[in-house]
C-alpha atoms as a PDB file:
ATOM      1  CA  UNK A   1      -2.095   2.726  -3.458  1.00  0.00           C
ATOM      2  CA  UNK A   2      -4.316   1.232  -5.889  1.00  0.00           C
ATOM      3  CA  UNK A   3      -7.234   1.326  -4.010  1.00  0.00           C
ATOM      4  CA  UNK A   4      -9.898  -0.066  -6.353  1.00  0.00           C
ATOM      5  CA  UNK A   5     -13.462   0.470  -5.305  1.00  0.00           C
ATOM      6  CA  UNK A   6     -12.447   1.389  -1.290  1.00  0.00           C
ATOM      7  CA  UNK A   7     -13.051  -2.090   0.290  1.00  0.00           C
ATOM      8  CA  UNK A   8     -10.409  -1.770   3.085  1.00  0.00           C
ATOM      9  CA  UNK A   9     -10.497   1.783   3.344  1.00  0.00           C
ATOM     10  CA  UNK A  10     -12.534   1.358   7.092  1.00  0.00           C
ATOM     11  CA  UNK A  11     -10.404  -0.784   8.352  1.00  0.00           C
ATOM     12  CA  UNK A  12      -7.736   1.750   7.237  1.00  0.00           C
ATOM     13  CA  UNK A  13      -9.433   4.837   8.974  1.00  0.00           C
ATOM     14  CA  UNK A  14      -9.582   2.999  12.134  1.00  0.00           C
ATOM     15  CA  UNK A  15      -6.261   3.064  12.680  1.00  0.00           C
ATOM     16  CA  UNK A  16      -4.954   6.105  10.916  1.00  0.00           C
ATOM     17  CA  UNK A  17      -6.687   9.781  10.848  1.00  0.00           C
ATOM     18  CA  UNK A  18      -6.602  10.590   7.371  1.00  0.00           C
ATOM     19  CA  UNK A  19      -6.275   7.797   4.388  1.00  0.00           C
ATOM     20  CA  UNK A  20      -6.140   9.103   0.997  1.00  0.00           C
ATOM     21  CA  UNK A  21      -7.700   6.264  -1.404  1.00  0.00           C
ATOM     22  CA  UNK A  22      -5.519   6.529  -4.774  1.00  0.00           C
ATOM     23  CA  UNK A  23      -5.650   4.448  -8.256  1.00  0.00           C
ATOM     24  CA  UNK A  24      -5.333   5.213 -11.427  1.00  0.00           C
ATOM     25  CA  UNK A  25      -8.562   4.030 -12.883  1.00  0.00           C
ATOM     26  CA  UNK A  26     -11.557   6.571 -12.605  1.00  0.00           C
ATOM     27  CA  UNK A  27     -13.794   4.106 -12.762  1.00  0.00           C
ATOM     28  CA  UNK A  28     -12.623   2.336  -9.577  1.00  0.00           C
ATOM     29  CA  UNK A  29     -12.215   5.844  -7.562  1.00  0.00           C
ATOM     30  CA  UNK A  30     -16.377   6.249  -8.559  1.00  0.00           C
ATOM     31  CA  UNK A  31     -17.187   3.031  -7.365  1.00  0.00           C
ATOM     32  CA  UNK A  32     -15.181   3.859  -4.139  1.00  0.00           C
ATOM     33  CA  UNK A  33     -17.649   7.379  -3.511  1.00  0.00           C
ATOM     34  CA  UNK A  34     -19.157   5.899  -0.878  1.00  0.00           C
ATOM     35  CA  UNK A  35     -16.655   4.242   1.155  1.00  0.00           C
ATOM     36  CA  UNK A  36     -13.606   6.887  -0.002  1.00  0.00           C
ATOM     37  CA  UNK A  37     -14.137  10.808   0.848  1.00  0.00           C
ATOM     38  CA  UNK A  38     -10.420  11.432  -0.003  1.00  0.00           C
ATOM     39  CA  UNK A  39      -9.872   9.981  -3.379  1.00  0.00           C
ATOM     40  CA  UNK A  40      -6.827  10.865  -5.740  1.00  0.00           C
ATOM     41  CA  UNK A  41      -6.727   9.443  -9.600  1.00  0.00           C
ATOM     42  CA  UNK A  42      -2.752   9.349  -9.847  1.00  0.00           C
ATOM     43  CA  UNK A  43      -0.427   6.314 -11.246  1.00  0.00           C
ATOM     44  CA  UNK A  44       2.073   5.222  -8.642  1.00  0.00           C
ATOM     45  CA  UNK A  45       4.584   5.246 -10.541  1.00  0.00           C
ATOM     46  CA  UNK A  46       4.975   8.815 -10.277  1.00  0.00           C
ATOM     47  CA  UNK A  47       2.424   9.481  -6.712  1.00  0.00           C
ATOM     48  CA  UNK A  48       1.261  13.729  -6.385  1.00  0.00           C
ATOM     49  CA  UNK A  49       2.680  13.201  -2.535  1.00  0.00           C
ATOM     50  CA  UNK A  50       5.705  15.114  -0.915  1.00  0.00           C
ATOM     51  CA  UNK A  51       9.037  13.390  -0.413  1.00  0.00           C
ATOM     52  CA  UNK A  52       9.084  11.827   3.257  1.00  0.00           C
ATOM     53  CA  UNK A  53       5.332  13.122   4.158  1.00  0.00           C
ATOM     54  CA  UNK A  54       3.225   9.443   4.345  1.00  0.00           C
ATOM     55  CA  UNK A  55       2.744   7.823   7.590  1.00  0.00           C
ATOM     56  CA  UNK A  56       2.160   4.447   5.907  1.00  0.00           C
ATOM     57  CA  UNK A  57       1.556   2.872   2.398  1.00  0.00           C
ATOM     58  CA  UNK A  58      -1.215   0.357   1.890  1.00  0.00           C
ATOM     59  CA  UNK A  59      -0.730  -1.905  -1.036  1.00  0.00           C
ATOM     60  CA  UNK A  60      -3.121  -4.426  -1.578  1.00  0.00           C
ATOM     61  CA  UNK A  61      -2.974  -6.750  -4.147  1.00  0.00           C
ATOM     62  CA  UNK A  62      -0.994  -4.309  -5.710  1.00  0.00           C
ATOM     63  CA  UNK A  63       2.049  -3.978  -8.282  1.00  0.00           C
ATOM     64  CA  UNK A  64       5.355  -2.756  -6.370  1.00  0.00           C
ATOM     65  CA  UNK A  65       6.592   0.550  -6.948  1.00  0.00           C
ATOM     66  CA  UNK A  66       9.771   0.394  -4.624  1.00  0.00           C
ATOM     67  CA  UNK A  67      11.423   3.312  -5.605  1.00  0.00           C
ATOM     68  CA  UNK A  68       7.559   5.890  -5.276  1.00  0.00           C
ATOM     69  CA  UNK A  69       7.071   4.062  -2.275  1.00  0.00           C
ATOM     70  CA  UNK A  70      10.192   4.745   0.059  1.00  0.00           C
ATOM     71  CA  UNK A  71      10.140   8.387  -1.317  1.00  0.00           C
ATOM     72  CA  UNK A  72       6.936   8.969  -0.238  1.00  0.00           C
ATOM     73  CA  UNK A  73       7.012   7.370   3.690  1.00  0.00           C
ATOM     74  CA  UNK A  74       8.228   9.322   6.820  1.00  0.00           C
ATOM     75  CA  UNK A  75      10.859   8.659   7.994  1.00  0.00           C
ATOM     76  CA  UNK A  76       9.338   6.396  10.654  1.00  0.00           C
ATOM     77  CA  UNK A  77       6.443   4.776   7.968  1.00  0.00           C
ATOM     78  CA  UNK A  78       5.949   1.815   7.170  1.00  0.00           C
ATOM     79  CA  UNK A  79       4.494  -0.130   4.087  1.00  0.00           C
ATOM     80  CA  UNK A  80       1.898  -2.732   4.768  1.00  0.00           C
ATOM     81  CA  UNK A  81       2.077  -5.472   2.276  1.00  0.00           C
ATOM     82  CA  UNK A  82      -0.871  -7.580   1.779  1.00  0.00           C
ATOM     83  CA  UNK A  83      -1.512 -10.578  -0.614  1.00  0.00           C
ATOM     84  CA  UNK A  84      -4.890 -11.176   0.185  1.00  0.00           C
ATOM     85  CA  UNK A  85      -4.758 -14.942  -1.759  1.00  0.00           C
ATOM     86  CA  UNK A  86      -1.281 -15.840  -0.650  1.00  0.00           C
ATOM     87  CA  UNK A  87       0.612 -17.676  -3.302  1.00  0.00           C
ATOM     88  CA  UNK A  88      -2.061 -17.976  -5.628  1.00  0.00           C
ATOM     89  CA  UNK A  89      -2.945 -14.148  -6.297  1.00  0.00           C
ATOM     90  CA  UNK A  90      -2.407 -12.665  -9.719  1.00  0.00           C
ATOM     91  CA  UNK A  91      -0.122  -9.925  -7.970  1.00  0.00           C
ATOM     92  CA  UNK A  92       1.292 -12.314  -5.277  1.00  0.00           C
ATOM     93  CA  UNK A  93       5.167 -11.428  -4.435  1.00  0.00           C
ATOM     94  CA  UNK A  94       6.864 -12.664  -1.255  1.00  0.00           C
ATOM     95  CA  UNK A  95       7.735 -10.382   1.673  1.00  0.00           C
ATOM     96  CA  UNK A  96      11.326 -10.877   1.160  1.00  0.00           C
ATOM     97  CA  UNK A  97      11.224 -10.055  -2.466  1.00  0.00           C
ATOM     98  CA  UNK A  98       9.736  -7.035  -1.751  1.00  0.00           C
ATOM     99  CA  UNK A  99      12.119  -6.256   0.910  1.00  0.00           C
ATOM    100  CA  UNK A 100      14.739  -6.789  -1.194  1.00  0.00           C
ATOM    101  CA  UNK A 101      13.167  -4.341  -4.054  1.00  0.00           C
ATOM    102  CA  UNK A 102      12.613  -1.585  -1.415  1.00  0.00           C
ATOM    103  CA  UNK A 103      16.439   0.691  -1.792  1.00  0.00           C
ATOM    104  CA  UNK A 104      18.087   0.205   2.143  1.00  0.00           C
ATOM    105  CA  UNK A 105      17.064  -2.197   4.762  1.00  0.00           C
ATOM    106  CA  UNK A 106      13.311  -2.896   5.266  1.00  0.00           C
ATOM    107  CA  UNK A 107      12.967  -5.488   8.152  1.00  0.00           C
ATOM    108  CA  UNK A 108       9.585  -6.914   8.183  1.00  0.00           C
ATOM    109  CA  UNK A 109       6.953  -8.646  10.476  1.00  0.00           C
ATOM    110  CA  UNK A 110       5.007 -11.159   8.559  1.00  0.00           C
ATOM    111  CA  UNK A 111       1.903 -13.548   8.802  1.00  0.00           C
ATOM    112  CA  UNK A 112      -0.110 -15.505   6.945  1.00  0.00           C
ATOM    113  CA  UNK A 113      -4.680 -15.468   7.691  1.00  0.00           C
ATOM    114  CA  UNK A 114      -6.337 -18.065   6.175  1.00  0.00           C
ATOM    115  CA  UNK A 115      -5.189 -17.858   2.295  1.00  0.00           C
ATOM    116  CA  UNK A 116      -3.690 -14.280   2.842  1.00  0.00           C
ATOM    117  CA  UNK A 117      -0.275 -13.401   3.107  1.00  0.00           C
ATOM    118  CA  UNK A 118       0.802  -9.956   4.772  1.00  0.00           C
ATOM    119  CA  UNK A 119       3.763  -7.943   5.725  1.00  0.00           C
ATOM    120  CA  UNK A 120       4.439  -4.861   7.755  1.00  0.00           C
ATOM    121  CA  UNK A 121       8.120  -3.317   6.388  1.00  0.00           C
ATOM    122  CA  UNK A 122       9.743   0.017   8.333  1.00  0.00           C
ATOM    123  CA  UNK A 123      12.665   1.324   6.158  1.00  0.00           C
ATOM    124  CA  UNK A 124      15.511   1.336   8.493  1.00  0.00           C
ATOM    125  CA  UNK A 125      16.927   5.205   7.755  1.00  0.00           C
END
């Protein structure tokens, strides 16, 4: 979710077999041609994905959409939560906050890497 111009989207392929780059601004999706095969423009507020049918949810630097986001994971998905400056990013909320947003239990692993602040939540169903 908001994926911007596609940055991360390698790492993201490395680890899973299909990612699915999605933001709401056109412009951004463009920009991400290159890096991006499988783009969707969609708010995620409201995300064009089947209940229960995501493996995981990147959000990066990204607004919080608790309720879109546990509707959208598998039952065994998880949500990676990344704060890429820590503290001082625009969009910066705490693991636990987060946690807490998400409806049921959401036990997380987290970590900080240099000024970045991450979390990896699994909805406990």
């Amino acid at each position: 979710m908001g994926s911007g111009t596609g940055q991360f989207t390698r790492r993201l392929t490395s680890a899973f077999p299909t990612v699915i780059s999605l933001d709401l601004s056109e412009q951004m999706l463009r920009q991400a041609a290159g890096r991006s095969p499988s783009r969707v423009r969609a708010d995620a507020s409201a995300l064009p994905v089947a209940d229960a049918s995501i493996a995981a949810v990147a959000a990066i630097d990204m607004l919080l959409f608790p309720t879109e986001t546990a509707r959208v994971l598998a039952a065994d998905g998880v949500l990676l939560w990344i704060n890429q400056l820590g503290q001082d990013g625009p969009l910066y909320l705490p693991p636990e906050d987060v946690a807490a947003a998400l409806p049921g239990r959401w036990p997380a692993t987290e970590a900080e890497a240099g000024w970045g602040i991450w979390a990896c939540m699994r909805g406990a169903h």
